[in-house]
ModelCIF file with pLDDT and N, C-alpha, C, O atoms, coordinates in Angstrom:
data_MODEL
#
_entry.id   MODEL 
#
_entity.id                         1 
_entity.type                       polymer 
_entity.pdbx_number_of_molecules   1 
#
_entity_poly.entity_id                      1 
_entity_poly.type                           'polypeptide(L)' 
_entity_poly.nstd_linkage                   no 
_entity_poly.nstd_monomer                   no 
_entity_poly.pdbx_seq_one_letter_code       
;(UNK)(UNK)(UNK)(UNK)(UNK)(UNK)(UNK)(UNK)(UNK)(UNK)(UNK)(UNK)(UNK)(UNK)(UNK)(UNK)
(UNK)(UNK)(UNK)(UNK)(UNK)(UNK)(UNK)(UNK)(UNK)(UNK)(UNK)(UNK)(UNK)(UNK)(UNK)(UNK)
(UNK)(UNK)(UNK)(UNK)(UNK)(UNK)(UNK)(UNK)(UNK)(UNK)(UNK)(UNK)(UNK)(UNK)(UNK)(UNK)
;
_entity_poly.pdbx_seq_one_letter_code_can   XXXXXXXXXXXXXXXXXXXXXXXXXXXXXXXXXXXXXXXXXXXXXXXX 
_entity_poly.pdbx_strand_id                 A 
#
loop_
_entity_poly_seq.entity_id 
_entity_poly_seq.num 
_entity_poly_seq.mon_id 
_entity_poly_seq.hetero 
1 1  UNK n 
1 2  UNK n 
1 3  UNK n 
1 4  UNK n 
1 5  UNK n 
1 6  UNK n 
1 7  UNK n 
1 8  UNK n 
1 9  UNK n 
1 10 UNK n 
1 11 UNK n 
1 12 UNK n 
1 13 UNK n 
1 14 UNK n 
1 15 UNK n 
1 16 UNK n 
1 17 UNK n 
1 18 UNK n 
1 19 UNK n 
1 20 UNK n 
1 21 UNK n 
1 22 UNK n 
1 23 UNK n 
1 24 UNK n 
1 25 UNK n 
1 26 UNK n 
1 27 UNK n 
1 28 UNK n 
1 29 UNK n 
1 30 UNK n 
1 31 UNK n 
1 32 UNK n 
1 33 UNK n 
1 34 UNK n 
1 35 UNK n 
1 36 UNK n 
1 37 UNK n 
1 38 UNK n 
1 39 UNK n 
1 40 UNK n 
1 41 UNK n 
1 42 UNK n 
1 43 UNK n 
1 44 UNK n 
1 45 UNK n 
1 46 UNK n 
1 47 UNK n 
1 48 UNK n 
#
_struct_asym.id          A 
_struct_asym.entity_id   1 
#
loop_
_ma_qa_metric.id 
_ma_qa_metric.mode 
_ma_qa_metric.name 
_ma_qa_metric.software_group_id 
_ma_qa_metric.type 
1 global pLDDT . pLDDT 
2 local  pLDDT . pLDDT 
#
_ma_qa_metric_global.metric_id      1 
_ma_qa_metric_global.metric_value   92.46 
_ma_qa_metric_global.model_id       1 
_ma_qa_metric_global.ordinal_id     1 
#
loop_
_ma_qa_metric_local.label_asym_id 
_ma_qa_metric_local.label_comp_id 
_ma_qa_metric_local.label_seq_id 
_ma_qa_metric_local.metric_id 
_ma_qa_metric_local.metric_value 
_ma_qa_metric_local.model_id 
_ma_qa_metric_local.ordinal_id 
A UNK 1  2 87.00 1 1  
A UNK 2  2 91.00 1 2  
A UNK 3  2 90.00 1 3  
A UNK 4  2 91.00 1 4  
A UNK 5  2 91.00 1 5  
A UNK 6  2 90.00 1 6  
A UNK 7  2 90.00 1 7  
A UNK 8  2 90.00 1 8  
A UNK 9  2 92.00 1 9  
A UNK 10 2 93.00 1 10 
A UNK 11 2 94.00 1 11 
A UNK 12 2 94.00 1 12 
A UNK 13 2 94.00 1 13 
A UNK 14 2 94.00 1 14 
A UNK 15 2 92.00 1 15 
A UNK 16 2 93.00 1 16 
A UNK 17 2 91.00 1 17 
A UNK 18 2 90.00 1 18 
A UNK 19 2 89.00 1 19 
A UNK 20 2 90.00 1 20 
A UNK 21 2 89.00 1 21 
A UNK 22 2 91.00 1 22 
A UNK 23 2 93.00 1 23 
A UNK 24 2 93.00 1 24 
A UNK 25 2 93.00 1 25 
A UNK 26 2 95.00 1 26 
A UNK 27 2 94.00 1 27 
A UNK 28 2 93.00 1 28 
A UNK 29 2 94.00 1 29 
A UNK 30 2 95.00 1 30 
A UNK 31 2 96.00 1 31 
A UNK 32 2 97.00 1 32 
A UNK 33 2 97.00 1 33 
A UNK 34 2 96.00 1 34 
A UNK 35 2 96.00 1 35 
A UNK 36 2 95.00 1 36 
A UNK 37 2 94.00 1 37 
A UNK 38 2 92.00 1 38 
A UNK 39 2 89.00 1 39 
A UNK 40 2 89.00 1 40 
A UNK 41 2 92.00 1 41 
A UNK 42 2 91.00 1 42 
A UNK 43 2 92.00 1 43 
A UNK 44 2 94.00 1 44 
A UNK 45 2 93.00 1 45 
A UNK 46 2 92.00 1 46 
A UNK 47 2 93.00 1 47 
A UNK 48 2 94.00 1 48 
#
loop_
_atom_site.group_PDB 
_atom_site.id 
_atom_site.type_symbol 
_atom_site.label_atom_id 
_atom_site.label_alt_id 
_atom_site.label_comp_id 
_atom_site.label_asym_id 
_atom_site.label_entity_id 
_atom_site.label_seq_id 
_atom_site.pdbx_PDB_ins_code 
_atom_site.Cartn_x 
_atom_site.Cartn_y 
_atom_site.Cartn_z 
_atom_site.occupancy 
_atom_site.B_iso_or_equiv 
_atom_site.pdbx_formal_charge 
_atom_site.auth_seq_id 
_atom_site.auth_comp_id 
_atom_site.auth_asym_id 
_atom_site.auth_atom_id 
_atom_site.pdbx_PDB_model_num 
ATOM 1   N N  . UNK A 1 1  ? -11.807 5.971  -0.910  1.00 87.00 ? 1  UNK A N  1 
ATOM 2   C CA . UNK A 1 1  ? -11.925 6.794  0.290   1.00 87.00 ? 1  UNK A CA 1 
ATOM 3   C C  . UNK A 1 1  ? -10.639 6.828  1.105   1.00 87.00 ? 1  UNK A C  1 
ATOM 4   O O  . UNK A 1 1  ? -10.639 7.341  2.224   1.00 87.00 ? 1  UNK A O  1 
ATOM 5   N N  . UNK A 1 2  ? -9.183  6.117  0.396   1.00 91.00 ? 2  UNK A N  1 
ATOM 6   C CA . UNK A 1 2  ? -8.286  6.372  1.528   1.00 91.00 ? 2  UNK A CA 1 
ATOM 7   C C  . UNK A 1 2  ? -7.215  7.488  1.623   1.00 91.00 ? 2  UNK A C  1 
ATOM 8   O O  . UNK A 1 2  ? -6.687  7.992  0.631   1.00 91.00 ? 2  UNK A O  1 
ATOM 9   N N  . UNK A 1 3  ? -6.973  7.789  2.755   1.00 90.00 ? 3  UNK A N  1 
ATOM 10  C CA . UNK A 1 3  ? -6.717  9.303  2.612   1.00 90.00 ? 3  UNK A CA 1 
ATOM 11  C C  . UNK A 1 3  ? -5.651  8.972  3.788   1.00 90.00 ? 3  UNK A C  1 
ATOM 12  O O  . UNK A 1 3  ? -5.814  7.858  4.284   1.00 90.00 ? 3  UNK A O  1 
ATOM 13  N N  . UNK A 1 4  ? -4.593  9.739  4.319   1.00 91.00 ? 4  UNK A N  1 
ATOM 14  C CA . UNK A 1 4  ? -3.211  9.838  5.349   1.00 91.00 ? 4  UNK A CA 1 
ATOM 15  C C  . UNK A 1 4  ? -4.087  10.865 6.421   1.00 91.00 ? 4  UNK A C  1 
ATOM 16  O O  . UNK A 1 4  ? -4.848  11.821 6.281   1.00 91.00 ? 4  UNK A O  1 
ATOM 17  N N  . UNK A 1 5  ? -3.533  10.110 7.541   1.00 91.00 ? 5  UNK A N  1 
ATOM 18  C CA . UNK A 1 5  ? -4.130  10.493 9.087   1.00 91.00 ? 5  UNK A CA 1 
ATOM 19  C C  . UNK A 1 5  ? -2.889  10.988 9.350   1.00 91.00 ? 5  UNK A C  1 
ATOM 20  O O  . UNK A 1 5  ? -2.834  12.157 8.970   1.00 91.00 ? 5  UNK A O  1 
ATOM 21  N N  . UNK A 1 6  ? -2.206  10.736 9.675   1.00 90.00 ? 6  UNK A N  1 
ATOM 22  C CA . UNK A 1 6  ? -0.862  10.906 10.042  1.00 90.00 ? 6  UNK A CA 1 
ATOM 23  C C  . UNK A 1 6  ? 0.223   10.647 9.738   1.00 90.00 ? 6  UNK A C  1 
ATOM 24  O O  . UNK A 1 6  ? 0.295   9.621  9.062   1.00 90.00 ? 6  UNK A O  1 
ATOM 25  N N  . UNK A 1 7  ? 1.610   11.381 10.043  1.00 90.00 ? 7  UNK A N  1 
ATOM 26  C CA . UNK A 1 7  ? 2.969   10.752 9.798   1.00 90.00 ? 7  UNK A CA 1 
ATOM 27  C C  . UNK A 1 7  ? 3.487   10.207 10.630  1.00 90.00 ? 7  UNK A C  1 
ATOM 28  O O  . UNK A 1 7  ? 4.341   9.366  10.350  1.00 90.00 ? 7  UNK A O  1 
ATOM 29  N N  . UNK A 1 8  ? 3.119   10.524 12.094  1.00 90.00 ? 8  UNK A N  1 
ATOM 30  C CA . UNK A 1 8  ? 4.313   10.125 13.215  1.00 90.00 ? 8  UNK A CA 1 
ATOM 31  C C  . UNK A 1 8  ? 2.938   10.351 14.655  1.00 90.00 ? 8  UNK A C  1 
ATOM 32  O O  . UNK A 1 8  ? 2.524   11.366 15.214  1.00 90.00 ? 8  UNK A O  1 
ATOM 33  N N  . UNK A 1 9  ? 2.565   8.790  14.828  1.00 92.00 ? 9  UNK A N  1 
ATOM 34  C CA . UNK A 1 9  ? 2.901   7.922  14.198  1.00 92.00 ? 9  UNK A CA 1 
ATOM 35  C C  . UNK A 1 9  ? 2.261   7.761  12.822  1.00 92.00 ? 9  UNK A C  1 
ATOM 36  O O  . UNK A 1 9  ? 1.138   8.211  12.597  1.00 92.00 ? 9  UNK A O  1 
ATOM 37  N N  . UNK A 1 10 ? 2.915   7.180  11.992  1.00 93.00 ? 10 UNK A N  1 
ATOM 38  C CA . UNK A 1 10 ? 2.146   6.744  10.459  1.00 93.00 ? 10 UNK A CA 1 
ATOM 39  C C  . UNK A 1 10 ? 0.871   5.759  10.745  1.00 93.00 ? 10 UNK A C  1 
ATOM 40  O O  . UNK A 1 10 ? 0.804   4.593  11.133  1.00 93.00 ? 10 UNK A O  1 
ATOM 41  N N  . UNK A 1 11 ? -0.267  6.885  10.326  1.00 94.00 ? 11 UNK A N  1 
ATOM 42  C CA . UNK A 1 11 ? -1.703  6.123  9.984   1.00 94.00 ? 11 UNK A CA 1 
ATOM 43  C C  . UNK A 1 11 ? -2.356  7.105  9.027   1.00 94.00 ? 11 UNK A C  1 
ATOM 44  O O  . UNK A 1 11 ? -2.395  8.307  8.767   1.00 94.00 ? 11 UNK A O  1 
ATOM 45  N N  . UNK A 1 12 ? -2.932  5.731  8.581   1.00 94.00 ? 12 UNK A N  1 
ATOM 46  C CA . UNK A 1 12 ? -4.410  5.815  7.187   1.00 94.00 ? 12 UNK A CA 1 
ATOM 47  C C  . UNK A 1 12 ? -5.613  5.584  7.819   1.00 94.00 ? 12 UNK A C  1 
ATOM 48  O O  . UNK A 1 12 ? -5.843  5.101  8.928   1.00 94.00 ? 12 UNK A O  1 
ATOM 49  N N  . UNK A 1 13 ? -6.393  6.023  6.905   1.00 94.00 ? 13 UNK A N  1 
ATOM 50  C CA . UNK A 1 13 ? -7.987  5.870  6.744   1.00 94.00 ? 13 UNK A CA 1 
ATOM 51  C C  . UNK A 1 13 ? -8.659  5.490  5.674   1.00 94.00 ? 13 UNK A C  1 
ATOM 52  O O  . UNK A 1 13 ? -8.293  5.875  4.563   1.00 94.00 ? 13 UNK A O  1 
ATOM 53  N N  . UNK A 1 14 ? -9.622  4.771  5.815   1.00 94.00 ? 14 UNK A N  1 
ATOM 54  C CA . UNK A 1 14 ? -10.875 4.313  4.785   1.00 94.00 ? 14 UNK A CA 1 
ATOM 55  C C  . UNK A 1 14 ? -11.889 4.236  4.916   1.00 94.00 ? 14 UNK A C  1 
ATOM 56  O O  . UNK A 1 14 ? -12.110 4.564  6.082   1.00 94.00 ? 14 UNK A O  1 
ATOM 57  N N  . UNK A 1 15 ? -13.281 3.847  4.157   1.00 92.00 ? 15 UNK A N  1 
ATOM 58  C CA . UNK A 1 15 ? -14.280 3.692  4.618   1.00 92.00 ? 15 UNK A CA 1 
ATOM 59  C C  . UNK A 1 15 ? -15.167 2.914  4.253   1.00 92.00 ? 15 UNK A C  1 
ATOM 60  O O  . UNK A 1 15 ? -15.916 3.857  3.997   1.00 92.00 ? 15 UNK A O  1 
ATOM 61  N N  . UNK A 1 16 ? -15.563 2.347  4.083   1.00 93.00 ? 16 UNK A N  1 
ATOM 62  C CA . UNK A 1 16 ? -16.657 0.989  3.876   1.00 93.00 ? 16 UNK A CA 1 
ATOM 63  C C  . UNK A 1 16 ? -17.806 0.903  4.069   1.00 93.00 ? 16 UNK A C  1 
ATOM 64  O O  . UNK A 1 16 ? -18.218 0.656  5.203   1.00 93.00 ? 16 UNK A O  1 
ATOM 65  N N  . UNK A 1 17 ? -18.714 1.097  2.934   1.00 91.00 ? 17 UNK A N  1 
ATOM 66  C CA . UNK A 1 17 ? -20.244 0.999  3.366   1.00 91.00 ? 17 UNK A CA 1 
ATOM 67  C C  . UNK A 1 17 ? -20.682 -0.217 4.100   1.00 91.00 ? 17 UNK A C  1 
ATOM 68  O O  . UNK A 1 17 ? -20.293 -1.374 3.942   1.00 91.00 ? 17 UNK A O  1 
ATOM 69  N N  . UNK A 1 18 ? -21.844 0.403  5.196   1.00 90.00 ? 18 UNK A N  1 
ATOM 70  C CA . UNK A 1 18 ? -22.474 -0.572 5.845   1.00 90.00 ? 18 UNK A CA 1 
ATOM 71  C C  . UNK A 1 18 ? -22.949 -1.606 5.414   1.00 90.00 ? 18 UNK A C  1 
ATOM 72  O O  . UNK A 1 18 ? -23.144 -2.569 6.155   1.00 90.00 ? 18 UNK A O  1 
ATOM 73  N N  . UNK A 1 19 ? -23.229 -1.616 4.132   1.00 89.00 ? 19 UNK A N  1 
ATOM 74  C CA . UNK A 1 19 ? -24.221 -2.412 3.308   1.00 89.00 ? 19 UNK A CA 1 
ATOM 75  C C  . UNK A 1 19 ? -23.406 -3.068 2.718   1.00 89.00 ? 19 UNK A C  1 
ATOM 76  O O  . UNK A 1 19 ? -23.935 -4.149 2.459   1.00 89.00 ? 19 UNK A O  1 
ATOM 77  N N  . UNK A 1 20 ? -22.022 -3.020 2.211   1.00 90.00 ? 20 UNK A N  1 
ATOM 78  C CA . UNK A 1 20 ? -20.962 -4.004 1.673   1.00 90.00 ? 20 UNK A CA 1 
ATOM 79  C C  . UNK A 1 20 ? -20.326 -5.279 2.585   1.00 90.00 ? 20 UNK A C  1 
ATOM 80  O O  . UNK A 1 20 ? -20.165 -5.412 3.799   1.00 90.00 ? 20 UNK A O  1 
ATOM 81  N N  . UNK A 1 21 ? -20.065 -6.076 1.530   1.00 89.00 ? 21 UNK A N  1 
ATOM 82  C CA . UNK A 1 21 ? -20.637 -8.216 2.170   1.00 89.00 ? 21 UNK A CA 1 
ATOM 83  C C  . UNK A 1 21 ? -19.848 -8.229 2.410   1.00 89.00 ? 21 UNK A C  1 
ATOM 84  O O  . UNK A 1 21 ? -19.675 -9.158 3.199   1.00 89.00 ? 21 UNK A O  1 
ATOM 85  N N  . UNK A 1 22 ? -18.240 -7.214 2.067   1.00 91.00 ? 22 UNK A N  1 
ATOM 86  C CA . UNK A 1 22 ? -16.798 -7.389 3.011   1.00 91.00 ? 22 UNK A CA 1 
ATOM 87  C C  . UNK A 1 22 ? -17.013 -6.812 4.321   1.00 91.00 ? 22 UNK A C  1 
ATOM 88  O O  . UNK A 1 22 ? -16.201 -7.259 5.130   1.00 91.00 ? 22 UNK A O  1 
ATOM 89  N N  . UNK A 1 23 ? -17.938 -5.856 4.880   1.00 93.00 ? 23 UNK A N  1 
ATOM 90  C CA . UNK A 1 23 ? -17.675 -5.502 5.726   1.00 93.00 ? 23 UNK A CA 1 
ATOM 91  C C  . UNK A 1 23 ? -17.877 -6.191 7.178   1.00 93.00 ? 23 UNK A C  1 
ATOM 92  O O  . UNK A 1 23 ? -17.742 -5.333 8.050   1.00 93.00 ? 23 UNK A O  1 
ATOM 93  N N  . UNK A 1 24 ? -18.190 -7.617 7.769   1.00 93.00 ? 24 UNK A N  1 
ATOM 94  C CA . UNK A 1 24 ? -17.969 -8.135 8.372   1.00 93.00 ? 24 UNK A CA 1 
ATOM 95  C C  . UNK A 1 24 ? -16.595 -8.725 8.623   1.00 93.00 ? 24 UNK A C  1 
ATOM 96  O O  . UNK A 1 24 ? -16.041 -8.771 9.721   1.00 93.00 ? 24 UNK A O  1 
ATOM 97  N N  . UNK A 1 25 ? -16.179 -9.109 7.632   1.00 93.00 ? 25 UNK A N  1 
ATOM 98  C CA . UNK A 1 25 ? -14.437 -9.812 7.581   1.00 93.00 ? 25 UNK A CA 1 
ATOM 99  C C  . UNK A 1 25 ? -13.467 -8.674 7.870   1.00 93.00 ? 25 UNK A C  1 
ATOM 100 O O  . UNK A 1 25 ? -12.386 -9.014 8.350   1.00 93.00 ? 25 UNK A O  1 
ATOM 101 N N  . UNK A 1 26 ? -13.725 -7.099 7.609   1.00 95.00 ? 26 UNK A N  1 
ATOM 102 C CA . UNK A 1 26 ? -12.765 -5.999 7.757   1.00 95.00 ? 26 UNK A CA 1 
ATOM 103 C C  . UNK A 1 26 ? -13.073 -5.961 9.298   1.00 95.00 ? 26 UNK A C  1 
ATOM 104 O O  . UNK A 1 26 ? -12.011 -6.036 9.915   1.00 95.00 ? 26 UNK A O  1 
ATOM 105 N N  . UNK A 1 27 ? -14.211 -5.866 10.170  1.00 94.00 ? 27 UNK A N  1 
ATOM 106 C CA . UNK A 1 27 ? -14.757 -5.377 11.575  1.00 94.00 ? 27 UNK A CA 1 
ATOM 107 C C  . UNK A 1 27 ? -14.199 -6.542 11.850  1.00 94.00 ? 27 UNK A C  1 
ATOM 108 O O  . UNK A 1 27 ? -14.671 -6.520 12.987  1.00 94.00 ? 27 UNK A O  1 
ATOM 109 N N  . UNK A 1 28 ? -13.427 -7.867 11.827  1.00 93.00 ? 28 UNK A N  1 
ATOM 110 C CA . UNK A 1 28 ? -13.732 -9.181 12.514  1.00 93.00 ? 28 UNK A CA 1 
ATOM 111 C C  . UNK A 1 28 ? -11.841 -9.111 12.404  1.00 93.00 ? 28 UNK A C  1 
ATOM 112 O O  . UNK A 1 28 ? -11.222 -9.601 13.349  1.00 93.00 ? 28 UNK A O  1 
ATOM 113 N N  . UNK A 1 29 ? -11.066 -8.503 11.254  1.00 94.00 ? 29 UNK A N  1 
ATOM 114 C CA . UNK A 1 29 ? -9.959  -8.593 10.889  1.00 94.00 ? 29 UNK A CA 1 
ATOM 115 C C  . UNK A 1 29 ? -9.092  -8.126 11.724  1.00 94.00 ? 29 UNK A C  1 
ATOM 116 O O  . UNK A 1 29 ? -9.684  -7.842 12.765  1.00 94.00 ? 29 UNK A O  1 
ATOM 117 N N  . UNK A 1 30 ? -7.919  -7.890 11.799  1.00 95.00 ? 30 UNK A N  1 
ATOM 118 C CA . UNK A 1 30 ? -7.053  -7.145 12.814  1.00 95.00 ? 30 UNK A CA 1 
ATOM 119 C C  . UNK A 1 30 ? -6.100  -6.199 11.635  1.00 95.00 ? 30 UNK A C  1 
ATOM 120 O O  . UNK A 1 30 ? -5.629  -5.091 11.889  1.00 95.00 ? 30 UNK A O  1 
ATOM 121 N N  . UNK A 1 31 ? -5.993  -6.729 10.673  1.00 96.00 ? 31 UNK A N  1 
ATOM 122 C CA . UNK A 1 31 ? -4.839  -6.153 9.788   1.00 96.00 ? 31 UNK A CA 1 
ATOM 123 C C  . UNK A 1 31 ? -5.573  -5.890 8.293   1.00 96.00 ? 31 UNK A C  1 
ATOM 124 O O  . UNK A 1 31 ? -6.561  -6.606 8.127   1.00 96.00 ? 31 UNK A O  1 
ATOM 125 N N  . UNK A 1 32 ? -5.285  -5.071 7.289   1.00 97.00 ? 32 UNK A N  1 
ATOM 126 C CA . UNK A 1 32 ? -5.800  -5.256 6.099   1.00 97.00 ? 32 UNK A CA 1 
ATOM 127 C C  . UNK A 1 32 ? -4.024  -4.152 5.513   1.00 97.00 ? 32 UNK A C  1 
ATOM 128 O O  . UNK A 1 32 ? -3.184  -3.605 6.229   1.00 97.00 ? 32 UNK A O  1 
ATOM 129 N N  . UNK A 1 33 ? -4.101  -4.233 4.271   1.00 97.00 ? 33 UNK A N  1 
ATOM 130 C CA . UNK A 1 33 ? -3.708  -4.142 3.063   1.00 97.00 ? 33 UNK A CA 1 
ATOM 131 C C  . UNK A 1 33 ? -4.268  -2.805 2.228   1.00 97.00 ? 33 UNK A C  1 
ATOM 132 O O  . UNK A 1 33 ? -5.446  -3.044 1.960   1.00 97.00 ? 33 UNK A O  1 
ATOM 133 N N  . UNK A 1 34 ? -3.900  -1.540 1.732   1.00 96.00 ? 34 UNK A N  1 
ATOM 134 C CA . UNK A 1 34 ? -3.632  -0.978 0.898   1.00 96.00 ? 34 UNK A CA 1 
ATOM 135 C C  . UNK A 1 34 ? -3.636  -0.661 -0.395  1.00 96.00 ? 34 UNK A C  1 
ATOM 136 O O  . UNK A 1 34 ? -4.009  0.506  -0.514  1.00 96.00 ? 34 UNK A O  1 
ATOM 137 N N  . UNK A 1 35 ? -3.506  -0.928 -0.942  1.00 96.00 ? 35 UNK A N  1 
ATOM 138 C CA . UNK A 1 35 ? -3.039  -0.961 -2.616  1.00 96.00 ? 35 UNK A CA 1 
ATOM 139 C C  . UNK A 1 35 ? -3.480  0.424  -3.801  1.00 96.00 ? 35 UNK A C  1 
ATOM 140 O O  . UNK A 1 35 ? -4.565  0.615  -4.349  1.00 96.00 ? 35 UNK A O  1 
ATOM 141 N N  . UNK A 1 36 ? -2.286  1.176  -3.904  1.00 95.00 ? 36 UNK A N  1 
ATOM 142 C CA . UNK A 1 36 ? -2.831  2.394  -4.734  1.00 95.00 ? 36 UNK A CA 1 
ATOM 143 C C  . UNK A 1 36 ? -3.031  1.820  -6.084  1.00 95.00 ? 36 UNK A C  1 
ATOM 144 O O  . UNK A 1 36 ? -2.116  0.997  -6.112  1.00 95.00 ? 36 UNK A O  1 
ATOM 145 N N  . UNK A 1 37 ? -3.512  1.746  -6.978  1.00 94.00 ? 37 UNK A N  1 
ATOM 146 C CA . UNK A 1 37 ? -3.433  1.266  -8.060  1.00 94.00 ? 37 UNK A CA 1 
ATOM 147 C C  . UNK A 1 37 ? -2.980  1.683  -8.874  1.00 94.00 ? 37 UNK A C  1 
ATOM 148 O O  . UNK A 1 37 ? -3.274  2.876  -8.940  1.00 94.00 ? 37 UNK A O  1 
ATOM 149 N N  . UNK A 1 38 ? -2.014  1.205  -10.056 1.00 92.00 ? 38 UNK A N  1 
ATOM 150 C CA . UNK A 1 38 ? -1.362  1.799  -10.966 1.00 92.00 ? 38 UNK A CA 1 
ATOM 151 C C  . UNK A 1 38 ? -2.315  2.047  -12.459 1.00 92.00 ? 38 UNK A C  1 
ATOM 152 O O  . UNK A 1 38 ? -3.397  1.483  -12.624 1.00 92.00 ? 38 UNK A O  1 
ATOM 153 N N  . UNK A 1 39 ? -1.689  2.998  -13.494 1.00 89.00 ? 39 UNK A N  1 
ATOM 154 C CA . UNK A 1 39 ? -2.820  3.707  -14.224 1.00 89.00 ? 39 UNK A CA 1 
ATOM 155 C C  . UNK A 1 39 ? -3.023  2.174  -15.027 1.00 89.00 ? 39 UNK A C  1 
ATOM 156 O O  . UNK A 1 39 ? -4.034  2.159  -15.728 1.00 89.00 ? 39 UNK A O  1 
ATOM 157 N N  . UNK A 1 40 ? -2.509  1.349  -15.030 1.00 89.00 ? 40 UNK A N  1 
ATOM 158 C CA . UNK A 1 40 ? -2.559  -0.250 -16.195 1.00 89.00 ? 40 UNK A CA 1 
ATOM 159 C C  . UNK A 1 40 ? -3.546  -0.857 -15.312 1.00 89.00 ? 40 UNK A C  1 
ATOM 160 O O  . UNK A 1 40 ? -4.036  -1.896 -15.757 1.00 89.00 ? 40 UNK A O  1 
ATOM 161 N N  . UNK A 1 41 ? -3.980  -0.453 -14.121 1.00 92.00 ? 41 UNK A N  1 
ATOM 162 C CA . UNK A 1 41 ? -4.711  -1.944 -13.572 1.00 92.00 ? 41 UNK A CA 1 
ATOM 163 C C  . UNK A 1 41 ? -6.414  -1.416 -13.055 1.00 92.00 ? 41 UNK A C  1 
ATOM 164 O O  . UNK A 1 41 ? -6.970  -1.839 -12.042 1.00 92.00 ? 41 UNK A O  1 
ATOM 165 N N  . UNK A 1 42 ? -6.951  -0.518 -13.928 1.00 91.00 ? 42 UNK A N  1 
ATOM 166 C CA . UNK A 1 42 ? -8.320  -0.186 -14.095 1.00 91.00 ? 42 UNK A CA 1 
ATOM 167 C C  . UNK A 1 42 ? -9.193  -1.762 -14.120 1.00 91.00 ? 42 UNK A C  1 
ATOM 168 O O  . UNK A 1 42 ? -10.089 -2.042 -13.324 1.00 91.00 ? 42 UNK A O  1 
ATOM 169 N N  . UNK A 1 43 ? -8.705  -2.649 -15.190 1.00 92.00 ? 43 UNK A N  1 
ATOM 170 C CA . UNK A 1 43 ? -9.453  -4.051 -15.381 1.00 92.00 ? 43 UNK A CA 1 
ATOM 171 C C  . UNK A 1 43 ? -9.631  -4.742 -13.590 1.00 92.00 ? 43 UNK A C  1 
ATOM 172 O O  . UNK A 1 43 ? -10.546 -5.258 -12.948 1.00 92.00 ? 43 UNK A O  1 
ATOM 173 N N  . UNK A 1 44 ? -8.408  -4.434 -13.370 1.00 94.00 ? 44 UNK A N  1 
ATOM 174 C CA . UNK A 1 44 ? -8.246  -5.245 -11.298 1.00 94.00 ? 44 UNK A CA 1 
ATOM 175 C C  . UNK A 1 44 ? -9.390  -4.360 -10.404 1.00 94.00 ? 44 UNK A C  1 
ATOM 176 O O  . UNK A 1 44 ? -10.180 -4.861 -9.604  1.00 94.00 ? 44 UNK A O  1 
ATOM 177 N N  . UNK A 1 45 ? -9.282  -2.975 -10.728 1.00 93.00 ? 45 UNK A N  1 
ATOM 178 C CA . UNK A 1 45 ? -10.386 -1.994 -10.073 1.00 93.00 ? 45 UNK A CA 1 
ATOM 179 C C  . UNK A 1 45 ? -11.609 -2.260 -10.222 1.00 93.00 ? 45 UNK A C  1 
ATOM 180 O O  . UNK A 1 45 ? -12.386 -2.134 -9.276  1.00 93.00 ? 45 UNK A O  1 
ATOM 181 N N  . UNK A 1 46 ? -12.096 -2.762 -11.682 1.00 92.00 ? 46 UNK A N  1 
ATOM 182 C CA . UNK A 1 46 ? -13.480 -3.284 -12.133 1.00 92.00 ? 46 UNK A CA 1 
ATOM 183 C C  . UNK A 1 46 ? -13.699 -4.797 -11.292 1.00 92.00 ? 46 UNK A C  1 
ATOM 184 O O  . UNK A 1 46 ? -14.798 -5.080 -10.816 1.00 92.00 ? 46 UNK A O  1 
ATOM 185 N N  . UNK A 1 47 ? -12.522 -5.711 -11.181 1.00 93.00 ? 47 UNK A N  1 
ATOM 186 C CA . UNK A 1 47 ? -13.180 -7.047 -10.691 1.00 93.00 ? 47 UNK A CA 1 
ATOM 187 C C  . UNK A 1 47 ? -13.300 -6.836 -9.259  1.00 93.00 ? 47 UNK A C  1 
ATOM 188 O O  . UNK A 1 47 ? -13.641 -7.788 -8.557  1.00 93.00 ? 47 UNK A O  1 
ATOM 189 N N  . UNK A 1 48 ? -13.036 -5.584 -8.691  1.00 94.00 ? 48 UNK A N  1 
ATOM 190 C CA . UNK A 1 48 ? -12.933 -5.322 -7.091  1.00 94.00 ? 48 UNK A CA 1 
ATOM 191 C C  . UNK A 1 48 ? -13.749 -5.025 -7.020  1.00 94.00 ? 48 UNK A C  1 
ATOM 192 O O  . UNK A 1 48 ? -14.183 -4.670 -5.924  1.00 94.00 ? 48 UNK A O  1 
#
């Protein structure tokens, strides 16, 4: 779900189901991380 909000200033977006067990630690977090994935790392996408 992440998609470019803006350039200037530079912001992103994502989205996170209600029902997912990360989503307390993301609402509680101040900062998170990114990561586009490259076409070799499908196996890293599956353990996510």
């Amino acid at each position: 779900s992440f998609n470019s909000v803006s350039l200037n200033p530079p912001m992103v977006l994502w989205s996170l189901a209600r029902d997912s067990l990360g989503l307390t630690a993301f609402m509680d977090s101040t900062h998170f991380a990114v990561h586009v994935l490259a076409s070799a790392q499908e196996p890293l996408s599956a353990r996510f």
